[in-house]
Protein backbone atom coordinates (compact mmCIF):
# COMPACT_ATOMS: atom_id res chain seq x y z
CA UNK A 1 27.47 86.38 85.05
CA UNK A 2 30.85 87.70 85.78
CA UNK A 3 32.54 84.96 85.46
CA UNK A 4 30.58 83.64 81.83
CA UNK A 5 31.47 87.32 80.46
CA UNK A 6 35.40 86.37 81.52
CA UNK A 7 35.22 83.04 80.39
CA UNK A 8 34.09 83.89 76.79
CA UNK A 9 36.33 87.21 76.43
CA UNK A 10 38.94 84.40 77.37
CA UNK A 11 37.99 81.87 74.55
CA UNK A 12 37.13 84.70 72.39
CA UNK A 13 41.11 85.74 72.87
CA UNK A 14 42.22 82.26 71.12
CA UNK A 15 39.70 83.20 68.40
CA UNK A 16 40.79 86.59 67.81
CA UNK A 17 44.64 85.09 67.92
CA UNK A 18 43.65 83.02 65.09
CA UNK A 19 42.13 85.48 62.79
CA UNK A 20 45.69 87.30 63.67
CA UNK A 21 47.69 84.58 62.86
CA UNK A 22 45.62 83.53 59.69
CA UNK A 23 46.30 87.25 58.76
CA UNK A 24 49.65 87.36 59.17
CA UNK A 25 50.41 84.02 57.32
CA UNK A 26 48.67 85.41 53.88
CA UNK A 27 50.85 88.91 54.14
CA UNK A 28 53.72 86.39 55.21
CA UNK A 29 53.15 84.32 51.41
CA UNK A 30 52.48 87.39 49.80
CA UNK A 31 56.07 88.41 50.61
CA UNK A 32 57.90 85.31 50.06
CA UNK A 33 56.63 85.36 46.79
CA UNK A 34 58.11 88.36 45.61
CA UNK A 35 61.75 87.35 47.44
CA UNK A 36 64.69 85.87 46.18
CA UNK A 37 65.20 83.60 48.77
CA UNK A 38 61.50 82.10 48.16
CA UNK A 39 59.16 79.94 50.54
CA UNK A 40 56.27 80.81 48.46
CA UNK A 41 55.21 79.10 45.26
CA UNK A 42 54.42 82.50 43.65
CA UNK A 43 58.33 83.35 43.42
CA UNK A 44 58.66 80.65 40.40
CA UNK A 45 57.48 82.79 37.94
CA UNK A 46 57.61 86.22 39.84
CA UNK A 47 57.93 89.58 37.38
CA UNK A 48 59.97 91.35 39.85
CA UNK A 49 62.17 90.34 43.14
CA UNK A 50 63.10 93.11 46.39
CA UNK A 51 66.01 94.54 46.40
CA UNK A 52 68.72 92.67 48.40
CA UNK A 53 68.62 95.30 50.97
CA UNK A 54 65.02 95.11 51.35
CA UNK A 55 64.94 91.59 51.70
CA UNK A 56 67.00 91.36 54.30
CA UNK A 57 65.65 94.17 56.14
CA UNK A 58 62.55 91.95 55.66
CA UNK A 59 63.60 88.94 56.82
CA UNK A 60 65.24 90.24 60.00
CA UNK A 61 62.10 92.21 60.98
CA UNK A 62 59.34 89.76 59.88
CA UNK A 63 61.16 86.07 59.46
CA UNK A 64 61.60 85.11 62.57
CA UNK A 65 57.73 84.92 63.19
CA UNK A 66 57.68 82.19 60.50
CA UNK A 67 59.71 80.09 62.57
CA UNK A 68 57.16 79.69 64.91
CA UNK A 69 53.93 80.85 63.65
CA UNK A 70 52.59 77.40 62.69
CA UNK A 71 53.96 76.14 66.19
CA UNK A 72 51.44 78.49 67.55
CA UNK A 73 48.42 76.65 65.44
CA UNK A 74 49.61 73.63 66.52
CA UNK A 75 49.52 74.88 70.07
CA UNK A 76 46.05 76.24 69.80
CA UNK A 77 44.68 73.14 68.03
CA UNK A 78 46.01 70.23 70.78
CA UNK A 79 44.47 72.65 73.67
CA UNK A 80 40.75 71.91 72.32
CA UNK A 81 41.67 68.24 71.32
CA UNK A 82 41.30 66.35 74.38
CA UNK A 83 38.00 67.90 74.97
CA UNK A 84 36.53 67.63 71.42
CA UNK A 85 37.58 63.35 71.65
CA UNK A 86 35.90 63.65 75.02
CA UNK A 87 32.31 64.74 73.98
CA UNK A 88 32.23 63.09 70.77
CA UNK A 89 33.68 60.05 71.30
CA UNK A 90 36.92 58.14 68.67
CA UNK A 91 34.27 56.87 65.84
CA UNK A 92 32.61 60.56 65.62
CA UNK A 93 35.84 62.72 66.68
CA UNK A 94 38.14 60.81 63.45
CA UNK A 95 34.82 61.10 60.99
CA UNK A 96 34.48 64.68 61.82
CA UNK A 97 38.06 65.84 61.18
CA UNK A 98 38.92 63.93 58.03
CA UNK A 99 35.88 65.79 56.40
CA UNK A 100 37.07 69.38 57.90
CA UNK A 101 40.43 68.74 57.51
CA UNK A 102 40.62 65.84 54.98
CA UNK A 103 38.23 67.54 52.05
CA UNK A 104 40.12 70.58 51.95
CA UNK A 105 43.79 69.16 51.50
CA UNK A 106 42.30 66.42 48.81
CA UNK A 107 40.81 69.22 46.47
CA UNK A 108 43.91 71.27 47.03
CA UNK A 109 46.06 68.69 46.04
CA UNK A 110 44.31 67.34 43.66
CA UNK A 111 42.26 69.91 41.93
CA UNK A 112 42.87 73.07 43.15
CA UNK A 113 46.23 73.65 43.79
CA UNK A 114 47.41 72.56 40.05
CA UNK A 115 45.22 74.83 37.85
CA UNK A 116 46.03 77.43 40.37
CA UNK A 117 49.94 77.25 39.76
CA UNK A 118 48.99 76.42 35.69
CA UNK A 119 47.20 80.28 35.92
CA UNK A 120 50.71 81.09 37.19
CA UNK A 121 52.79 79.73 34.74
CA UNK A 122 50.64 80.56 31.97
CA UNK A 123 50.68 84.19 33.27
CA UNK A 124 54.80 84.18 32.85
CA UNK A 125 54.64 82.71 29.55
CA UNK A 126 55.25 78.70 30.38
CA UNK A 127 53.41 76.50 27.52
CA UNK A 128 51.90 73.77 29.87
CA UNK A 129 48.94 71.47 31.00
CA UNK A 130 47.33 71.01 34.80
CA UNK A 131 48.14 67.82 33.99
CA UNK A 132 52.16 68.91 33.48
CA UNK A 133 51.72 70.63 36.91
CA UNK A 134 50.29 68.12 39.04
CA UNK A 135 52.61 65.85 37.66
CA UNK A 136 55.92 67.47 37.96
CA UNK A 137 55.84 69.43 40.56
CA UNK A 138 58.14 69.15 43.84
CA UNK A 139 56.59 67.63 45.95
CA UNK A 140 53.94 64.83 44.34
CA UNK A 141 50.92 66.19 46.25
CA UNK A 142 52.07 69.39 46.74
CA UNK A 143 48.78 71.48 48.33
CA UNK A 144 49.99 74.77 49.07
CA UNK A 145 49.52 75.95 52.54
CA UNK A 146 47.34 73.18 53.40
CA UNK A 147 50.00 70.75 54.09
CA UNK A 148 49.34 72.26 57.63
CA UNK A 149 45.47 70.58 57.79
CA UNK A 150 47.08 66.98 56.04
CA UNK A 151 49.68 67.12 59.30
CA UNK A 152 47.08 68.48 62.03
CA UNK A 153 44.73 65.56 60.81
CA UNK A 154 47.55 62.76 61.05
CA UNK A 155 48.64 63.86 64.47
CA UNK A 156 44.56 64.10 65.42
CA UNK A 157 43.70 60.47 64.33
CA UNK A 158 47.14 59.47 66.54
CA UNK A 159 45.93 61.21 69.42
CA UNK A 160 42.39 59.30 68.90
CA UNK A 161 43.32 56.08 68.38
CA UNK A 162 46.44 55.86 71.24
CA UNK A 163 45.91 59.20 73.42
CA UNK A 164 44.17 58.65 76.86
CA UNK A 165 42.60 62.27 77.49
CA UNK A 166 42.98 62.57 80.83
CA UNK A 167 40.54 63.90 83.39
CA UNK A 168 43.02 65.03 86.20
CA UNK A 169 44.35 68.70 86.29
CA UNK A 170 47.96 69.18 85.38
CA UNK A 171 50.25 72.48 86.51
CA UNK A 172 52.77 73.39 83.95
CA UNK A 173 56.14 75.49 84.62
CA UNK A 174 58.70 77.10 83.15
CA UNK A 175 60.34 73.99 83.82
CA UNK A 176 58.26 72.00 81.51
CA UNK A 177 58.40 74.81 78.59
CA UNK A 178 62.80 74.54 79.17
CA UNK A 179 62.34 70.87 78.75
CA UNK A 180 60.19 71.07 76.11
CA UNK A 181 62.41 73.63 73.83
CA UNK A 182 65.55 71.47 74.02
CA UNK A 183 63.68 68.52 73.36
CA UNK A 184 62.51 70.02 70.44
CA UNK A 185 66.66 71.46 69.81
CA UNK A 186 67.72 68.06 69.83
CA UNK A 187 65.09 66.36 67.71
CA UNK A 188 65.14 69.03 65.01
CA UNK A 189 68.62 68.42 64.58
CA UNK A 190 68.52 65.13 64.25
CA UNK A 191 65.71 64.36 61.71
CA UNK A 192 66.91 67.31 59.41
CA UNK A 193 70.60 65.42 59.11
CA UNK A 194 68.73 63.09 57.02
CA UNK A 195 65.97 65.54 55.77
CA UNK A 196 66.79 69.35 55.30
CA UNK A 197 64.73 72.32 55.98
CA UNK A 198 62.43 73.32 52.97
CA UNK A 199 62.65 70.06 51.52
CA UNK A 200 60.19 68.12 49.74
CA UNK A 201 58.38 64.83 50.34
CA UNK A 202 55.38 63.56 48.77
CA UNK A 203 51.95 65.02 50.28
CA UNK A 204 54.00 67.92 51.37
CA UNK A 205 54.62 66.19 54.91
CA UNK A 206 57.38 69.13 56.06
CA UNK A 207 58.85 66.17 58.16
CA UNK A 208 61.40 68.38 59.36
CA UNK A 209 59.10 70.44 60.95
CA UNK A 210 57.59 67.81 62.62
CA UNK A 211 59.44 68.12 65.92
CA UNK A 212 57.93 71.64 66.66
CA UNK A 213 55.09 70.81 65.48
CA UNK A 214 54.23 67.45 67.70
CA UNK A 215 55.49 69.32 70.83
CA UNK A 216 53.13 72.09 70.26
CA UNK A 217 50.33 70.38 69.91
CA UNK A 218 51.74 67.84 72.57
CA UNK A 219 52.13 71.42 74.97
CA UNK A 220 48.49 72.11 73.90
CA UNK A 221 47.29 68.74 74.98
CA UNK A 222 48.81 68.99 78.35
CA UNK A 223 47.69 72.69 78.16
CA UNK A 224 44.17 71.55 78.30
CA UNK A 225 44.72 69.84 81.62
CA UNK A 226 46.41 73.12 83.36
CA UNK A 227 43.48 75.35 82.12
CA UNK A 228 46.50 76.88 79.31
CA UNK A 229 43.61 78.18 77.02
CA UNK A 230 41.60 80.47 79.89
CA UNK A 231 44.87 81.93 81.42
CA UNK A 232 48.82 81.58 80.92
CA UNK A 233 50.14 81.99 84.54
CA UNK A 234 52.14 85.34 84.95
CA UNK A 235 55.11 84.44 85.29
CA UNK A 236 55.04 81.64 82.37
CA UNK A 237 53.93 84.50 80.23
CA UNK A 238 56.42 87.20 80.97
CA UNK A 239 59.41 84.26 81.01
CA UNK A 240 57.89 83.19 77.68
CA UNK A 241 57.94 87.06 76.46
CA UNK A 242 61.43 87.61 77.68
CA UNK A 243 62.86 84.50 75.95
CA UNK A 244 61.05 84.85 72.31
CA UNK A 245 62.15 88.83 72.46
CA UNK A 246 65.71 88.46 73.24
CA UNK A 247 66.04 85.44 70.61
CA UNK A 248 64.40 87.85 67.89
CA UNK A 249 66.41 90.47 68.73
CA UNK A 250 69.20 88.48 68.71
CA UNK A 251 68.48 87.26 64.98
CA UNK A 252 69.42 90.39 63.18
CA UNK A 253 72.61 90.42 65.25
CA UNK A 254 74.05 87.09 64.81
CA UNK A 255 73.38 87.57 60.91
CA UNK A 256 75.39 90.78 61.06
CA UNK A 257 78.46 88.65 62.26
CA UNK A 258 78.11 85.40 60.66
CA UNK A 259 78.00 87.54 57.15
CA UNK A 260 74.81 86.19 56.40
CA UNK A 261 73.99 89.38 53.73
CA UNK A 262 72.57 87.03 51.12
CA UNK A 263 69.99 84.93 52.24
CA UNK A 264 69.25 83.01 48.94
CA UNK A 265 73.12 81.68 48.65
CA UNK A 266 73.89 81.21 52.20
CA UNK A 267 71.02 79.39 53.72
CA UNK A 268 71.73 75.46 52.36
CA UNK A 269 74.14 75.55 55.27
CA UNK A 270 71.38 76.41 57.87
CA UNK A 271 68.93 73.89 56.91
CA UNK A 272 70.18 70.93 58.12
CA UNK A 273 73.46 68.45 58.33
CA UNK A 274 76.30 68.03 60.43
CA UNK A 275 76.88 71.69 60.70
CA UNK A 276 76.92 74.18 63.86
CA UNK A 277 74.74 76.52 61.83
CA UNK A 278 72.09 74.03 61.75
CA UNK A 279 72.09 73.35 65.51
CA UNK A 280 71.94 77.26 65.88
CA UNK A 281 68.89 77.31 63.67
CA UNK A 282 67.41 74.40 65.40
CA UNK A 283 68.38 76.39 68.58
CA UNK A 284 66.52 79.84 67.59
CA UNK A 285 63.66 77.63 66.01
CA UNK A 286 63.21 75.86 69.48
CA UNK A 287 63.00 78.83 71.52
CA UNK A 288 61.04 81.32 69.54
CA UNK A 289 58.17 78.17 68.97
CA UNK A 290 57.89 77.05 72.66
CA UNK A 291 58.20 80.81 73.80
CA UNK A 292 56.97 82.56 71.41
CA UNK A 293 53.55 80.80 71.21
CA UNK A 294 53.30 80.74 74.73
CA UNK A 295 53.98 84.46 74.82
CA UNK A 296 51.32 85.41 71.96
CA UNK A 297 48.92 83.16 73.73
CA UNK A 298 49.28 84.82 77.19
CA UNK A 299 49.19 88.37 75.06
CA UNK A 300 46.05 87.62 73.34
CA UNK A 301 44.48 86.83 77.00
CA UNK A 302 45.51 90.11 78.25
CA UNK A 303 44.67 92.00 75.25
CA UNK A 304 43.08 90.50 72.46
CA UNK A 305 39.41 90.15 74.53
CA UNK A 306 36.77 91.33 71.92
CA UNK A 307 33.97 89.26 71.23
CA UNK A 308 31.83 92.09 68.79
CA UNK A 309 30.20 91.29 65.56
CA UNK A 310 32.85 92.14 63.83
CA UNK A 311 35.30 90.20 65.59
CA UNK A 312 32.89 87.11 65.45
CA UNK A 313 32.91 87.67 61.32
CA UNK A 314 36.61 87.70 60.87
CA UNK A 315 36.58 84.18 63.50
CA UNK A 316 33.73 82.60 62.13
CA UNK A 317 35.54 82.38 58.13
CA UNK A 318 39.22 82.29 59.64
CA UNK A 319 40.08 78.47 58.81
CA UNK A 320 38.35 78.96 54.86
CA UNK A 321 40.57 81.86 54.56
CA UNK A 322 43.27 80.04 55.17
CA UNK A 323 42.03 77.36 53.19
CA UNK A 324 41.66 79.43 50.06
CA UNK A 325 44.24 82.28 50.63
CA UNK A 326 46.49 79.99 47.95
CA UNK A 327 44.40 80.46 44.73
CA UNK A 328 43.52 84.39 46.42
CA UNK A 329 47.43 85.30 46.36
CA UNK A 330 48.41 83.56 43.04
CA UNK A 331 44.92 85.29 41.09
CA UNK A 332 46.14 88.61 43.22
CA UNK A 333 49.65 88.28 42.31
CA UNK A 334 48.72 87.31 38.42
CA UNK A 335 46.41 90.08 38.03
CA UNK A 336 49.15 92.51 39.44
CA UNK A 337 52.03 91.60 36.53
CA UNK A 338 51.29 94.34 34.24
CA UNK A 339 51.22 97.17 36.52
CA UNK A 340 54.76 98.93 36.30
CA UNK A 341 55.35 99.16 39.94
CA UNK A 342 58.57 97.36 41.68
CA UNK A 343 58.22 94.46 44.22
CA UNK A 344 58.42 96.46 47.09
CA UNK A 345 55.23 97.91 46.21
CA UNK A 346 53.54 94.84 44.51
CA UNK A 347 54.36 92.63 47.65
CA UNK A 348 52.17 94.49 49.66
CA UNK A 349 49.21 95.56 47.66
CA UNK A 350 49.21 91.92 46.91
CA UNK A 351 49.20 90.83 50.69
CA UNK A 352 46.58 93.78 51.98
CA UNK A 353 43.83 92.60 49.24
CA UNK A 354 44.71 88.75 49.87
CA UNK A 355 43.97 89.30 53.62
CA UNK A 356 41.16 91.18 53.09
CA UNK A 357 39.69 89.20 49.84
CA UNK A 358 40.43 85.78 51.97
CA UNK A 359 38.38 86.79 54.93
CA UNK A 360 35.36 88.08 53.07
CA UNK A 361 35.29 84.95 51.06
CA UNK A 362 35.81 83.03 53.94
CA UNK A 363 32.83 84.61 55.85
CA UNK A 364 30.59 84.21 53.06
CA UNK A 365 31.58 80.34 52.38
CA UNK A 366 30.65 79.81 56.03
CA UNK A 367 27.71 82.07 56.78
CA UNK A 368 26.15 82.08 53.12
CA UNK A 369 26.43 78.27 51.89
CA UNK A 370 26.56 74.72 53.07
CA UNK A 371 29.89 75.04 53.05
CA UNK A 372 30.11 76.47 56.35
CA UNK A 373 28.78 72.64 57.54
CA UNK A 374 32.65 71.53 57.10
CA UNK A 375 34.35 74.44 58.14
């Protein structure tokens, strides 16, 4: 009985991780869209902007966490792969995630996502049709924040149709997580000479992302085999935690010498090309992913072990909020335009209510309708 109680607090960690992470991705886009730098659709029409200062006070303390934060989902997703193709077999495994993946992104992209951004453009005064939206907008397809299930179900029906889950236990070392983060160095730099950070490609693909994101879900693959999800070995953990803390750290610093005070007119040269600032982005990209998800993973074992009703709430509607935190923040951030209060304020009424109004809707898609078969 021991061991079942350690087992699920275990499992129950990489549940509790993902409310945490789903959490921390709608305050993230709640930000962003009040910035001047953007990453959030919101910040098209925004009312107000933060003050320089602020932003970059921002971005040193919270954007290095969105250089790795989908890495981490990635990570988490590939560990329960090879086990989920096991029991249900390549016919069932492909059928079951295009409806829990595939549904969502089609009536985001299609439906959803375009009268969402026409409330926001009617809200700042723009004279135009869903139609308009859907049609112009950069990227064709653009879905909001679920470009993240369109690329988890691509690299799922790979893995189905030409991965070999493999039976045989695997041990994992530092060694493997060094290998791993310059792999991931090198290929970053190389696809974004021909396609830039933050740019756009129809369905929303983020192709220059894709290096991080295939070796995290590769990691969580071959994480599956080395029994990654119940434990991350002591000293993988605290190497993992020393590496992501010195690089974020480290952040702030470098900015402070390279000059970088103004985020919006001084990142082109950081997103890609034949430029040493690229390969240092690729660098600090590479090492906070690989460590830093290892690191959060290992934390969330040690300390993230409740399994309580409440905690079971906030796990059971964590993928619908994420699914539907895009129309929450827009409405949120619409609905907030009259009141006479500057962005540093706005940003974060508008992220605590989207957090919370995303997880309640969430748990009552799931637990109160048949919606909760898909999700």
């Amino acid at each position: 009985m021991a061991a079942e109680v350690g087992q699920r607090s275990r499992l129950a960690a990489v549940d509790n991780l993902k409310v945490l992470l789903v959490a921390w991705v709608i305050g993230g886009h709640a930000l962003l869209g009040y910035s001047a730098v953007g990453g959030w659709p919101y910040d098209e029409v925004n009312e107000v902007t933060f003050e320089p200062r602020v932003e970059a006070v921002l971005a040193a303390v919270l954007g290095p966490s969105g250089l790795f934060l989908m890495g981490t989902f990635y990570l988490l997703s590939g560990l329960f792969t090879p086990g989920s193709l096991a029991r249900k077999g390549t016919g069932r495994f492909i059928g079951e995630r295009l409806v829990r993946l595939g549904t969502p992104f089609a009536l985001s992209a299609l439906l959803v996502w375009p009268l969402t951004l026409w409330v926001a453009y009617q809200a700042a005064g723009h004279d135009v049709t869903p139609w308009w939206v859907f049609t112009h907008r950069d990227p064709l397809l653009d879905s909001g924040s679920l470009w993240f299930v369109e690329i988890l179900l691509l690299f799922s029906i790979a893995y189905a149709l030409f991965g070999r889950p493999k039976p045989t236990a695997l041990v994992l070392t530092g060694g493997h997580l060094a290998a791993i983060t310059v792999g991931v160095v090198v290929s970053t730099f190389v696809v974004r000479l021909w396609v830039p950070a933050r740019s756009g490609q129809i369905g929303d693909l983020h192709i220059w992302w894709w290096p991080q994101l295939i070796a995290m879900f590769g990691l969580g693959i071959a994480g599956a085999r080395s029994g990654l999800a119940q434990r991350v070995p002591e000293r993988m953990w605290r190497g993992s935690r020393m590496a992501a803390v010195l690089t974020i750290l480290a952040v702030p610093v470098v900015a402070v010498v390279l000059g970088a005070s103004d985020l919006a007119g001084q990142a082109d040269r950081f997103l890609g090309g034949w430029r040493w600032e690229a390969l240092l982005l690729a660098v600090v990209e590479a090492v906070l992913v690989v460590g830093g998800s290892v690191w959060l993973l290992g934390w969330a074992q040690r300390r993230l072990t409740g399994h309580g009703p409440l905690a079971a709430a906030l796990s059971r509607g964590a993928f619908a909020a994420f699914c539907i935190q895009g129309p929450v923040l827009i409405v949120l951030a619409v609905a907030a335009r009259p009141l006479p209060f500057p962005a540093e304020v706005k940003a974060f009424l508008v992220a605590g209510a989207a957090i919370v109004a995303s997880f309640a809707a969430g748990w009552a898609l799931t637990s109160r309708t048949r919606v909760g078969r898909i999700f």
